[in-house]
N, C-alpha and C. Protein backbone atom coordinates (compact mmCIF):
# COMPACT_ATOMS: atom_id res chain seq x y z
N UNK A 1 83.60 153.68 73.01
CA UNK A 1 84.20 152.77 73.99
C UNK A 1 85.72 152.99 74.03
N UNK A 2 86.58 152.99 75.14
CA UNK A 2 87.78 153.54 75.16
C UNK A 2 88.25 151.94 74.58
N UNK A 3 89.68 152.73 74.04
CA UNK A 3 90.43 151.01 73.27
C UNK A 3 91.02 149.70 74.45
N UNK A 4 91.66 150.79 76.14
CA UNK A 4 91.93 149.91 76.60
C UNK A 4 90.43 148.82 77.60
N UNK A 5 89.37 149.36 77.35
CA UNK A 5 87.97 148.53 77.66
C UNK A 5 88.06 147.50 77.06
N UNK A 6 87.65 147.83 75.41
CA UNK A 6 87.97 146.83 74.48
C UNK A 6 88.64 146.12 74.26
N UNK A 7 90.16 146.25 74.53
CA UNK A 7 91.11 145.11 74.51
C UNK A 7 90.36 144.21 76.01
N UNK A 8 90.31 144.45 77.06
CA UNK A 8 89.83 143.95 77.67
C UNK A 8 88.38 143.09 77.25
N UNK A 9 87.40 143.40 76.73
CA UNK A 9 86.46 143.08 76.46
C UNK A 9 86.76 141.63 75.04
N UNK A 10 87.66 142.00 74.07
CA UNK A 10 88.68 140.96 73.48
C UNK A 10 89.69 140.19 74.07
N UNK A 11 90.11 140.39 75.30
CA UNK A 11 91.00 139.14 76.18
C UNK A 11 90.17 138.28 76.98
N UNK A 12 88.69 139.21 77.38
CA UNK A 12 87.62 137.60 77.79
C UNK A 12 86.62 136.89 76.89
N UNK A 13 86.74 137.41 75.71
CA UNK A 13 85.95 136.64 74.72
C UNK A 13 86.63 135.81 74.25
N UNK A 14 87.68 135.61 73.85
CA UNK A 14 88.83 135.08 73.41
C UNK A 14 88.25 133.43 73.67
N UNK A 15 87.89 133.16 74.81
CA UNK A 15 87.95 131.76 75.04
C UNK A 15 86.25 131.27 75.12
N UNK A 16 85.20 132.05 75.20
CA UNK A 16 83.86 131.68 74.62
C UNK A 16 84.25 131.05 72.80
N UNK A 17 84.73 132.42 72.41
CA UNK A 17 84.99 132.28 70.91
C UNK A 17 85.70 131.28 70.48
N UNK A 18 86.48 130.45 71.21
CA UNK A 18 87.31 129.21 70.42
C UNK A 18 86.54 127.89 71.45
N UNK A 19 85.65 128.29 71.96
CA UNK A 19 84.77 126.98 73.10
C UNK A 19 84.49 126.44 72.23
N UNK A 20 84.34 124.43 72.07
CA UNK A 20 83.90 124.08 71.30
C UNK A 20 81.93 123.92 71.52
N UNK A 21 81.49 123.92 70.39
CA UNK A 21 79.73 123.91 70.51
C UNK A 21 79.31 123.84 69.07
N UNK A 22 78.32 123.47 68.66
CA UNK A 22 77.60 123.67 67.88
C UNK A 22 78.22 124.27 66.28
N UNK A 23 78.57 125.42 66.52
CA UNK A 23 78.98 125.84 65.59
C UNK A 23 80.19 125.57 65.25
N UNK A 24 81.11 125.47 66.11
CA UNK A 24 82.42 125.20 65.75
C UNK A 24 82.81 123.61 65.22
N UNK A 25 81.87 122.55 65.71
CA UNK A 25 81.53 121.79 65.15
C UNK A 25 81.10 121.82 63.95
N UNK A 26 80.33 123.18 63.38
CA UNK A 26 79.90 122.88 62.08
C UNK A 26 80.76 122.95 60.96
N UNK A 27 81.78 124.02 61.91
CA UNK A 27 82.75 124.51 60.99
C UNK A 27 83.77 123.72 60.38
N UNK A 28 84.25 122.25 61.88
CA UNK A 28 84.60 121.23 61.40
C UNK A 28 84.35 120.60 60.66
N UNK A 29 83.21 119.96 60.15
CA UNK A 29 82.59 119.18 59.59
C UNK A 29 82.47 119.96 57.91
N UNK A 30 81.72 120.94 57.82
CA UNK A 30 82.19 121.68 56.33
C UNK A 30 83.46 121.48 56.23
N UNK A 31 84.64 121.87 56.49
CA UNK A 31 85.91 122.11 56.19
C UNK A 31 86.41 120.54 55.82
N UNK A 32 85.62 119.78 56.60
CA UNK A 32 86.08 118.02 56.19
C UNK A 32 85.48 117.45 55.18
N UNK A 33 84.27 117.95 55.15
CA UNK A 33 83.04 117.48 53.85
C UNK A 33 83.41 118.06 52.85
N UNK A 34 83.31 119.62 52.46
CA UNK A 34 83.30 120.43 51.55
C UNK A 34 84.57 121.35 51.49
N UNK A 35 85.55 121.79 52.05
CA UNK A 35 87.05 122.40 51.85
C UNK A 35 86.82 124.08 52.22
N UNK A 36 87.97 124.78 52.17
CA UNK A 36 87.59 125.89 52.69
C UNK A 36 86.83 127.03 52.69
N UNK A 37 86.76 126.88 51.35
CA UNK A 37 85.56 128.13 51.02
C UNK A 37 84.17 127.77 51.71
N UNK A 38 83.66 126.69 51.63
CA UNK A 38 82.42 126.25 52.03
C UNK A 38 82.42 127.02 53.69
N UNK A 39 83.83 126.87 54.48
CA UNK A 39 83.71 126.91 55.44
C UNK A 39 83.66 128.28 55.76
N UNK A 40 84.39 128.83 55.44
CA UNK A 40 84.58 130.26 55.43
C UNK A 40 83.46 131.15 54.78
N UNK A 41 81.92 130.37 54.15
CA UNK A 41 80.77 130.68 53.90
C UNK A 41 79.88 130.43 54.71
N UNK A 42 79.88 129.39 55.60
CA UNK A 42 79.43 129.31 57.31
C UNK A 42 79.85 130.25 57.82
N UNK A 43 81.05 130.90 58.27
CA UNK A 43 81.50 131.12 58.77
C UNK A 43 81.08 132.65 58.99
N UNK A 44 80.85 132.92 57.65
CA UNK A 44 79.90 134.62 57.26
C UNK A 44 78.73 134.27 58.23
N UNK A 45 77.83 133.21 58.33
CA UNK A 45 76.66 133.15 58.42
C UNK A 45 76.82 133.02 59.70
N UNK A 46 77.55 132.47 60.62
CA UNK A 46 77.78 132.60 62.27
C UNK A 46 77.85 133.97 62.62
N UNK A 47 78.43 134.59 61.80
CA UNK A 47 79.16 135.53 62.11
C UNK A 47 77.77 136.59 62.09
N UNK A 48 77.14 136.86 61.44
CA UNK A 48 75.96 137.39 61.17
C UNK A 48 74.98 137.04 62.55
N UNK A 49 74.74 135.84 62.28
CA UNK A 49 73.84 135.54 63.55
C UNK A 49 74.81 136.51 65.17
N UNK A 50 75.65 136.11 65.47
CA UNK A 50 76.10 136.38 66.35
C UNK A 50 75.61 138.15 66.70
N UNK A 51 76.20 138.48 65.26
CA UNK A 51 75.71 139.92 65.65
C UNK A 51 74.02 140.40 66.03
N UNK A 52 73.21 139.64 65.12
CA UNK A 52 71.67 139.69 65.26
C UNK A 52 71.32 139.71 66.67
N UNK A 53 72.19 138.22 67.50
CA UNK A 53 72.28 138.29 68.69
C UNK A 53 72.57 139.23 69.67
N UNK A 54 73.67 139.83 69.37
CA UNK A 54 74.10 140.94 70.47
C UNK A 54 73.31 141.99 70.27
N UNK A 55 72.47 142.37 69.21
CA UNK A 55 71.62 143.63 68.94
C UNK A 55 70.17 143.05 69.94
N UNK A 56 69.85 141.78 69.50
CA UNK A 56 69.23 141.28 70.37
C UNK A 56 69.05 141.28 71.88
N UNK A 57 69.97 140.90 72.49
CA UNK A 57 70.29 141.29 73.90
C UNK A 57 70.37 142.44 74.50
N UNK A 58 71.13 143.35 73.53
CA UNK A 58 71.09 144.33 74.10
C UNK A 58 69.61 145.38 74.07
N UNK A 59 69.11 144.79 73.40
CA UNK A 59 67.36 145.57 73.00
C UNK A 59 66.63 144.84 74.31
N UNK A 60 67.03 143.94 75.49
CA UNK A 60 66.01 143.17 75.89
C UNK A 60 65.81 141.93 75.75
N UNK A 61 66.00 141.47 74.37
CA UNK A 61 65.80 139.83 74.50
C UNK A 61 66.27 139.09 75.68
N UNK A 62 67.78 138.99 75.76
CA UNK A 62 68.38 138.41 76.93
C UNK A 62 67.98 138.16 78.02
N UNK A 63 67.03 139.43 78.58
CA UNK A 63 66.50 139.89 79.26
C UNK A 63 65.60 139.08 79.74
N UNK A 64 64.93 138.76 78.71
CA UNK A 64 63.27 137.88 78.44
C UNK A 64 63.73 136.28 78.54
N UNK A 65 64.93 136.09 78.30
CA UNK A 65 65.31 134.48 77.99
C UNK A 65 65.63 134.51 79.38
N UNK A 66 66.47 134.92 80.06
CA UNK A 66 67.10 134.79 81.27
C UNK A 66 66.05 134.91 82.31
N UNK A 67 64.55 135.38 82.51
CA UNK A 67 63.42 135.87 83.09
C UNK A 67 62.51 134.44 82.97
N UNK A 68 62.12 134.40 81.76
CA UNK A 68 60.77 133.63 81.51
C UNK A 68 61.19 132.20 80.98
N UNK A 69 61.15 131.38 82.02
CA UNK A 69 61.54 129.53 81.74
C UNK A 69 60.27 129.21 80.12
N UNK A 70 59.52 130.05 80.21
CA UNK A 70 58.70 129.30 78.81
C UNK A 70 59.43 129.72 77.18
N UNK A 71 59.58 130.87 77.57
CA UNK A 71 60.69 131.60 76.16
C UNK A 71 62.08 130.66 76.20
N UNK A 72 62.59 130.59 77.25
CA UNK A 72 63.70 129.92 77.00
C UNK A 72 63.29 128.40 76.35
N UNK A 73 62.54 127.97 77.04
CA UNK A 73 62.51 126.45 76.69
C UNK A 73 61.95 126.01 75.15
N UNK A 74 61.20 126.99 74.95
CA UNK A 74 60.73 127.12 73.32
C UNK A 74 62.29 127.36 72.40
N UNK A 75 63.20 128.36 72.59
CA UNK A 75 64.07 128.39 71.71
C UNK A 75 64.70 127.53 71.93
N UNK A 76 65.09 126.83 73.33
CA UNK A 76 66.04 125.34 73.41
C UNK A 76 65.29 124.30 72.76
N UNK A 77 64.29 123.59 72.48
CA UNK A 77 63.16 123.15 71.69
C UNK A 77 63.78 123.37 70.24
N UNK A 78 64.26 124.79 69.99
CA UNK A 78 63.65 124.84 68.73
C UNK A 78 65.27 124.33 68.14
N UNK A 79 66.42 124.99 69.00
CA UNK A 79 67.29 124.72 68.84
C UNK A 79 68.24 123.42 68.77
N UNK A 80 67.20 122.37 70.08
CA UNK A 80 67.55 120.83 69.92
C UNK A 80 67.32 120.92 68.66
N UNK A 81 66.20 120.55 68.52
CA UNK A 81 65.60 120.18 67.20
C UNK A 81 66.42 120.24 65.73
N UNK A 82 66.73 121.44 65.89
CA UNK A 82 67.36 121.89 64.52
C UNK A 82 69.04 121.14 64.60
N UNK A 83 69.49 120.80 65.63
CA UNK A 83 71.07 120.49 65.58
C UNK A 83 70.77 118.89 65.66
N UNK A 84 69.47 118.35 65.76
CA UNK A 84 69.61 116.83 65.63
C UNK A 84 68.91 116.55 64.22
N UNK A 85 68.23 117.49 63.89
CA UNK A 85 67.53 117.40 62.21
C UNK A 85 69.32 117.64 61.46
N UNK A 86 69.85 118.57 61.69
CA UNK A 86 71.41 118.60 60.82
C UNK A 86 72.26 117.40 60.94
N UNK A 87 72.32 116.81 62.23
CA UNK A 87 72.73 115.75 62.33
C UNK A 87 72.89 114.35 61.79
N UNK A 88 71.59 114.02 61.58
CA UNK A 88 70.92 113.04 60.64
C UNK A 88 71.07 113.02 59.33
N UNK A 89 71.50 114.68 58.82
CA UNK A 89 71.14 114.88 57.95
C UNK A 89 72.43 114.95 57.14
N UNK A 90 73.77 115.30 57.99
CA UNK A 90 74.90 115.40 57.77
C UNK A 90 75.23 113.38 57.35
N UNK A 91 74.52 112.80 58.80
CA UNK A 91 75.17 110.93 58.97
C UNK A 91 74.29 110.65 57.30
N UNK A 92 73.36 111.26 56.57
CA UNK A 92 72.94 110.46 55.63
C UNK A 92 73.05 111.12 53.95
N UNK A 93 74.25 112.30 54.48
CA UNK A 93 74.28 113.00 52.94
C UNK A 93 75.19 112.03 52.49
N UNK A 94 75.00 111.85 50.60
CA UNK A 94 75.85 110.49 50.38
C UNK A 94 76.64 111.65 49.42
N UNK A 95 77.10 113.41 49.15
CA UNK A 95 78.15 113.80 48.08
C UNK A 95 79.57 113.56 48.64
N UNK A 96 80.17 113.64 48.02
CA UNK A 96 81.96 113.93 47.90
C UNK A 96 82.17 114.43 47.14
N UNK A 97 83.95 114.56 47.33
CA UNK A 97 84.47 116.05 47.01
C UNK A 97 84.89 115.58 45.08
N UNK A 98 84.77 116.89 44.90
CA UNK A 98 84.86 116.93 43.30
C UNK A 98 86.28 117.74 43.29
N UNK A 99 87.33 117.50 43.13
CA UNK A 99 89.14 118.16 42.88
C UNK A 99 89.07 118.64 41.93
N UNK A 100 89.76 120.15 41.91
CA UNK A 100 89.74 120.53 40.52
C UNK A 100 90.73 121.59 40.89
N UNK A 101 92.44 120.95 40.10
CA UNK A 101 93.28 122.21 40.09
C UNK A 101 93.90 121.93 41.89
N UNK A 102 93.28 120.85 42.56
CA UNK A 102 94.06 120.77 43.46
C UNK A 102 93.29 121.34 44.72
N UNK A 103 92.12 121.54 44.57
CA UNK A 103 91.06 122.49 45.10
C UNK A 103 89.70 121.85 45.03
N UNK A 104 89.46 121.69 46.70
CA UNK A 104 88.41 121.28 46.90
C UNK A 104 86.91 121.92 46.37
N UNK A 105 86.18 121.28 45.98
CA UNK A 105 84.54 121.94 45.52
C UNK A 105 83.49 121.28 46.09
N UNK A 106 82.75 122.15 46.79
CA UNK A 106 81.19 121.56 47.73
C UNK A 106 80.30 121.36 46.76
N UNK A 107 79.65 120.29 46.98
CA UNK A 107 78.26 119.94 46.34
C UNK A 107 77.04 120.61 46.86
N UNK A 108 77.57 122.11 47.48
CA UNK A 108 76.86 122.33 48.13
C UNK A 108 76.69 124.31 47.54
N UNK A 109 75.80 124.84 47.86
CA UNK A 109 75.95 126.84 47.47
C UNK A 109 76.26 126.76 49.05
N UNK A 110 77.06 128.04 48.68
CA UNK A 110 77.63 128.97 49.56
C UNK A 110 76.16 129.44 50.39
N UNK A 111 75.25 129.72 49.22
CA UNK A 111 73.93 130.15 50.46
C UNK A 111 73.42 129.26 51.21
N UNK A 112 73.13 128.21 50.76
CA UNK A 112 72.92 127.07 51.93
C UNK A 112 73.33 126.96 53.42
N UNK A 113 75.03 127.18 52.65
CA UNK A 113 76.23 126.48 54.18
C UNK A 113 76.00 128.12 55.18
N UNK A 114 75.80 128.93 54.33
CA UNK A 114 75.73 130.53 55.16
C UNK A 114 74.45 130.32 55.88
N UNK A 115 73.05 129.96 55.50
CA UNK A 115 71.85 130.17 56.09
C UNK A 115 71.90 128.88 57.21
N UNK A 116 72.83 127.73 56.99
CA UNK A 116 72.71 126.76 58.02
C UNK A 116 73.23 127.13 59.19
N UNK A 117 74.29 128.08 59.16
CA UNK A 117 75.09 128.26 59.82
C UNK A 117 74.52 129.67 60.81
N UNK A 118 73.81 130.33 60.40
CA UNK A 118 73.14 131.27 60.53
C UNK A 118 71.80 130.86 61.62
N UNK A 119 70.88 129.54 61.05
CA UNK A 119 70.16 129.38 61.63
C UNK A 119 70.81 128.60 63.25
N UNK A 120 71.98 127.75 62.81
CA UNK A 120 72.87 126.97 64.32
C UNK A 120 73.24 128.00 65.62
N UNK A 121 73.33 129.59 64.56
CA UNK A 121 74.03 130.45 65.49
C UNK A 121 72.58 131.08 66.47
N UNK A 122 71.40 131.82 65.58
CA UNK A 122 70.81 132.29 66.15
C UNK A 122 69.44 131.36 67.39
N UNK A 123 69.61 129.89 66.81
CA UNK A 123 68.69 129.21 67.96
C UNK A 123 69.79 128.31 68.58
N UNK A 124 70.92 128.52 69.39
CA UNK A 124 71.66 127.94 70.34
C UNK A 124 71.40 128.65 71.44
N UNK A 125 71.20 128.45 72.65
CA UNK A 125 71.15 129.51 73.89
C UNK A 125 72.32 129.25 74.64
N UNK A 126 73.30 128.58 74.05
CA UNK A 126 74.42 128.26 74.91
C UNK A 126 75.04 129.96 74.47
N UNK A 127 74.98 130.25 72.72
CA UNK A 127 75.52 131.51 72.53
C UNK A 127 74.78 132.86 72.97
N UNK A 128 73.43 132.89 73.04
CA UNK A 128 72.05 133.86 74.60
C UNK A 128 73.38 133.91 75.37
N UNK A 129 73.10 133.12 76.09
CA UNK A 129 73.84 133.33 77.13
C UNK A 129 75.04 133.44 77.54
N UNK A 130 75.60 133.68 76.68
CA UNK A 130 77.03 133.73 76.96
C UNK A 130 76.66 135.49 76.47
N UNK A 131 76.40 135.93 76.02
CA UNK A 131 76.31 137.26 75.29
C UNK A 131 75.27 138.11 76.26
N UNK A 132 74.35 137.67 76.75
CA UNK A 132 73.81 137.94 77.83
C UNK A 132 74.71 137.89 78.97
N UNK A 133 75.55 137.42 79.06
CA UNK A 133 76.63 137.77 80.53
C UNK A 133 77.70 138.31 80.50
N UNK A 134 78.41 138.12 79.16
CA UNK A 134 79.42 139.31 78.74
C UNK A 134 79.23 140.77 78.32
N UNK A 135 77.89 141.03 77.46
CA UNK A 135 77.96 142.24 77.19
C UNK A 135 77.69 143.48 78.16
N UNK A 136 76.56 142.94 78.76
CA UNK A 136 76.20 144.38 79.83
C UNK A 136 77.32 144.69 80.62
N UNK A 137 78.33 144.02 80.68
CA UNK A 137 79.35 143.94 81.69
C UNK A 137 80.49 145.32 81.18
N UNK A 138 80.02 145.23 79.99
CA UNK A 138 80.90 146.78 78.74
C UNK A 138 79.89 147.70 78.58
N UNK A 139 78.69 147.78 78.46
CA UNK A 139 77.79 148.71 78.48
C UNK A 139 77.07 150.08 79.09
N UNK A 140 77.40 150.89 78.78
CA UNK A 140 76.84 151.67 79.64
C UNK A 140 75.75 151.55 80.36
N UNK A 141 75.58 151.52 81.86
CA UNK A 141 74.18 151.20 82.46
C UNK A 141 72.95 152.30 82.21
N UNK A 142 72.08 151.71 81.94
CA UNK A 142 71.12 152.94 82.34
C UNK A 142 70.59 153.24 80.76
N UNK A 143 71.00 153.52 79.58
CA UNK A 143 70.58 154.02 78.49
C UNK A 143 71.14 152.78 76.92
N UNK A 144 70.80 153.05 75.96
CA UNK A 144 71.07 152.34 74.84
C UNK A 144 71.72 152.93 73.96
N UNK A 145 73.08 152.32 73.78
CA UNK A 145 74.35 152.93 72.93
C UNK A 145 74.64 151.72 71.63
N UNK A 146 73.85 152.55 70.49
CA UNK A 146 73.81 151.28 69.21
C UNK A 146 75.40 151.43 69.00
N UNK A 147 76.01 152.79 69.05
CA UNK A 147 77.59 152.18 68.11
C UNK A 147 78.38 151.26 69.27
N UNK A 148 77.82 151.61 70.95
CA UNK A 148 78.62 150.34 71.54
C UNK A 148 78.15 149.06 71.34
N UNK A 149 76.49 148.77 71.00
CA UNK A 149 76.71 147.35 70.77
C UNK A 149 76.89 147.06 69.77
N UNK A 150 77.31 147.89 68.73
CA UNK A 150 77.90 147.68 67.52
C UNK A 150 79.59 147.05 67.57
N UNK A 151 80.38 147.96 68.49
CA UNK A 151 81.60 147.41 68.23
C UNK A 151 81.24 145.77 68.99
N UNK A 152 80.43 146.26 70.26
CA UNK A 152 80.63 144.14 70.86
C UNK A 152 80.35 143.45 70.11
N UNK A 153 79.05 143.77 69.49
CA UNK A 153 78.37 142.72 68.61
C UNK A 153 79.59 142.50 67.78
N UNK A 154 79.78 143.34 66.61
CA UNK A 154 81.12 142.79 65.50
C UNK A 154 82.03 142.20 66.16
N UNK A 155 82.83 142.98 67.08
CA UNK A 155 83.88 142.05 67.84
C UNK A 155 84.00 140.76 68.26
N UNK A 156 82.96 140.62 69.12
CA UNK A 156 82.82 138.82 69.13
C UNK A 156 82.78 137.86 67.55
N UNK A 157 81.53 138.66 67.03
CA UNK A 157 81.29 138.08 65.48
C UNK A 157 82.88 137.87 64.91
N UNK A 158 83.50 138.77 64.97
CA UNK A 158 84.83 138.36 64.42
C UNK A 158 86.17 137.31 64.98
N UNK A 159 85.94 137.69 65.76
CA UNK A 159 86.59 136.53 66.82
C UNK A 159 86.26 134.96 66.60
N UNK A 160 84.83 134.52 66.50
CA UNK A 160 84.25 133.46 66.00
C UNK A 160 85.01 133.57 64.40
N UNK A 161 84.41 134.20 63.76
CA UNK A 161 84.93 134.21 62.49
C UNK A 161 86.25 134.00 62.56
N UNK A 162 87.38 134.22 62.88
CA UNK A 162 88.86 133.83 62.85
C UNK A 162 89.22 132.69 63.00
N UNK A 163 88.26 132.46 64.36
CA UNK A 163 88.65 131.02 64.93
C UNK A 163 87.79 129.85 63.79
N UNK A 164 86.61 130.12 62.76
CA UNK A 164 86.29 129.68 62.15
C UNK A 164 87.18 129.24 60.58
N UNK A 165 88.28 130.35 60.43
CA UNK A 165 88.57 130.75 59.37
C UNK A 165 89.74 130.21 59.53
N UNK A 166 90.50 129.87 60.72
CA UNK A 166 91.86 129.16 61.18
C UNK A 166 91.16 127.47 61.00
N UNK A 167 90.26 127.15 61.22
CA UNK A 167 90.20 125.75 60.78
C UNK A 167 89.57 124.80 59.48
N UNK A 168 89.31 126.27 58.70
CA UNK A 168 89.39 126.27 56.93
C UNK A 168 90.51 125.98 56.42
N UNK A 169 91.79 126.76 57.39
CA UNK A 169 92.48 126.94 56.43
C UNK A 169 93.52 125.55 56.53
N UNK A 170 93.76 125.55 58.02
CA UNK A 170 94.19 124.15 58.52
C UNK A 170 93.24 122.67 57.93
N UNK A 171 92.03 122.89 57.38
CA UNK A 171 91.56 121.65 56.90
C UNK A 171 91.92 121.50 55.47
N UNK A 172 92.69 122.55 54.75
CA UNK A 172 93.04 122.77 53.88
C UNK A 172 94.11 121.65 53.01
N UNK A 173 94.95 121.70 54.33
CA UNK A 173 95.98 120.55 54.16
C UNK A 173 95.93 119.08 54.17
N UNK A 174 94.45 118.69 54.25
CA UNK A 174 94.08 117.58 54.46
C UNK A 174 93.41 116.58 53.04
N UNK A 175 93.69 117.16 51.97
CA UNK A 175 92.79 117.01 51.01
C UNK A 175 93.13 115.46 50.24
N UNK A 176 94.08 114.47 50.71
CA UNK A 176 94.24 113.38 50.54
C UNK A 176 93.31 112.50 51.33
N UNK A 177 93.45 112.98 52.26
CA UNK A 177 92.23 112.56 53.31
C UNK A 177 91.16 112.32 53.38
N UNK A 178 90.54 113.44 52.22
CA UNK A 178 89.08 114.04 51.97
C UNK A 178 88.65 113.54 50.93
N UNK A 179 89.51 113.36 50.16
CA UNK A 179 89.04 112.63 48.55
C UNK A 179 89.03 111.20 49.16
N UNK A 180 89.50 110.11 50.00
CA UNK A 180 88.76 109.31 50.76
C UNK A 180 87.45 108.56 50.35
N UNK A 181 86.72 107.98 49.73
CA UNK A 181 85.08 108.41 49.95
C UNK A 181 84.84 106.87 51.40
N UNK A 182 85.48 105.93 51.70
CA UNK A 182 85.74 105.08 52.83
C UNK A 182 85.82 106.39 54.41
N UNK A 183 86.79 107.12 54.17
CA UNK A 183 87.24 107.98 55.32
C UNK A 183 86.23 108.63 55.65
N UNK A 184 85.54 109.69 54.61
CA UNK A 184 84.52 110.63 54.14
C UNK A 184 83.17 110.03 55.38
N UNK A 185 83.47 108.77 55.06
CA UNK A 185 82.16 107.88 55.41
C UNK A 185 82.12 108.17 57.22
N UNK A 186 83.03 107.69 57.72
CA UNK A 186 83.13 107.76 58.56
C UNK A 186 83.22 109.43 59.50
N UNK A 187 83.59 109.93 58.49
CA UNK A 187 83.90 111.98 58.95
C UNK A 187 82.23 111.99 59.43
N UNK A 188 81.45 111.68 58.34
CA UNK A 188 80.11 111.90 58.15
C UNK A 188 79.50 111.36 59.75
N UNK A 189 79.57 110.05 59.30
CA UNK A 189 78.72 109.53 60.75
C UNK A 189 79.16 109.90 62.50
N UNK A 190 80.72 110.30 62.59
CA UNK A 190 81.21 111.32 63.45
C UNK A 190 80.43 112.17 63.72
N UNK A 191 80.49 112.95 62.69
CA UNK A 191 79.72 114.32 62.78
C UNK A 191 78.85 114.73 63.35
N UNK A 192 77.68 113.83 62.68
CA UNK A 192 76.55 113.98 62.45
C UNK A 192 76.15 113.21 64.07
N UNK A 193 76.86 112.11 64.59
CA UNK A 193 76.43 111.67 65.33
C UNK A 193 76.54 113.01 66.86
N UNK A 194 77.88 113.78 66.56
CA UNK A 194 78.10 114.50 67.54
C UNK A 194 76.78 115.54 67.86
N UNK A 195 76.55 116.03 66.04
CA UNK A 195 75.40 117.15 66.20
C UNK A 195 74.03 116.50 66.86
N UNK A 196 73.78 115.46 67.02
CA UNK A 196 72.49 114.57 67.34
C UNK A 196 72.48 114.02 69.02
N UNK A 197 74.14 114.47 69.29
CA UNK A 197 74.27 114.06 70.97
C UNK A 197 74.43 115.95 71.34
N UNK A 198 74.68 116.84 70.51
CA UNK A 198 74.48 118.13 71.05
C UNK A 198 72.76 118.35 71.43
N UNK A 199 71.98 118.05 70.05
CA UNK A 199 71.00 118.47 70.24
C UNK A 199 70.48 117.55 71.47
N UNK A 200 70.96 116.56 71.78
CA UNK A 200 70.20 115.36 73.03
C UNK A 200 70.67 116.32 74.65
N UNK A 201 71.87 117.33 74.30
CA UNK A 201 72.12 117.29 75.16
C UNK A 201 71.63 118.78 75.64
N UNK A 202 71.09 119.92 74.86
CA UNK A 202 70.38 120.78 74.66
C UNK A 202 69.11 121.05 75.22
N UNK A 203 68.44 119.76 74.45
CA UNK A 203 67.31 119.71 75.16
C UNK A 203 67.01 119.07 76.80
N UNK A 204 67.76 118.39 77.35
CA UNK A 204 67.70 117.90 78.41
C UNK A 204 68.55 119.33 79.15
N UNK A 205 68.75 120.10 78.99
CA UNK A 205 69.79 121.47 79.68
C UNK A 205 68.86 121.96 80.32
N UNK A 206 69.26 122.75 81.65
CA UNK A 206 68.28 123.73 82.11
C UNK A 206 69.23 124.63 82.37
N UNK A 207 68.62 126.04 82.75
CA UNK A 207 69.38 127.39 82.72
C UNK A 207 70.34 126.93 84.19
């Protein structure tokens, strides 16, 4: 892919990648619950999905979601579902933060916050489709070029990741805030209530 494509192809992702949704919400909410590392361990796991995605699309999937109202509506299904099950699940976790050295610690593994984050990325179709309308647009028509959907795929993935990794680091500074467990309370039922009006609002979506 020539570099000045790519910069191009990085000056219109730019603003999918900092849209707020689902994930970037999640990223909020770790970084307020659990401190930066936690977040920046989501943040792997978006980042992953994203790419699964663009290999996805570009093989066809996209293809099939954007075509067949029954495929789509099964992964929006599956995807409500899962962002109002987190939801609930976020309004009724009762840990807080454990300080140590000045440094926040999750009650939580790193594999957890990575596979949650992983599963938010790969059943959203708000992110289908957005990847379904940006990528072919860089692609060569006509044939299948893995190292080009290699650089899109990573590229976006990283882009998310930054913008994920800029509000780790900025929640960083908040840690008076966070030790809270009154404040905490309220971060929680925020949250959780937002992820439970995403998923309400998911499932009622049509293409």
């Amino acid at each position: 892919m020539p570099i000045d494509l790519w910069l191009v192809f990085v000056a219109v992702s730019l603003l999918p990648a900092i849209s707020p949704g689902p994930a970037v919400m999640l990223a909020l909410s770790n970084t307020l619950r659990f401190g930066r590392n936690a977040t920046l361990a989501s943040a792997s796991g978006n980042a992953l999905g994203l790419v699964v995605l663009g290999y996805a699309v570009a093989l066809g999937f996209g293809a099939i979601m954007a075509t067949s109202a029954i495929a789509f509506t099964v992964l929006k299904i599956i995807g409500a579902a899962y962002l109002i099950f987190l939801g609930m699940k976020i309004w009724r976790d009762k840990t807080t933060f454990q300080v140590q050295d000045g440094v926040l610690t999750a009650r939580k593994s790193g594999w957890k916050l990575f596979l949650e984050a992983f599963l938010v990325s790969i059943t959203n179709p708000k992110a289908i489709l957005v990847i379904t309308a940006l990528f072919p647009q860089f692609m060569h028509k006509g044939r299948i070029d893995l190292f080009e959907i290699t650089i899109l795929s990573v590229t976006y993935a990283a882009l998310c990741f930054a913008n994920h990794a800029a509000i780790a680091f900025a929640g960083g500074h908040m840690r008076r805030f966070l030790t809270s467990a009154k404040r905490m309370l309220w971060v929680r039922r925020v949250t959780g209530t937002l992820f439970v009006g995403f998923g309400t609002a998911l499932a009622a979506a049509s293409r």
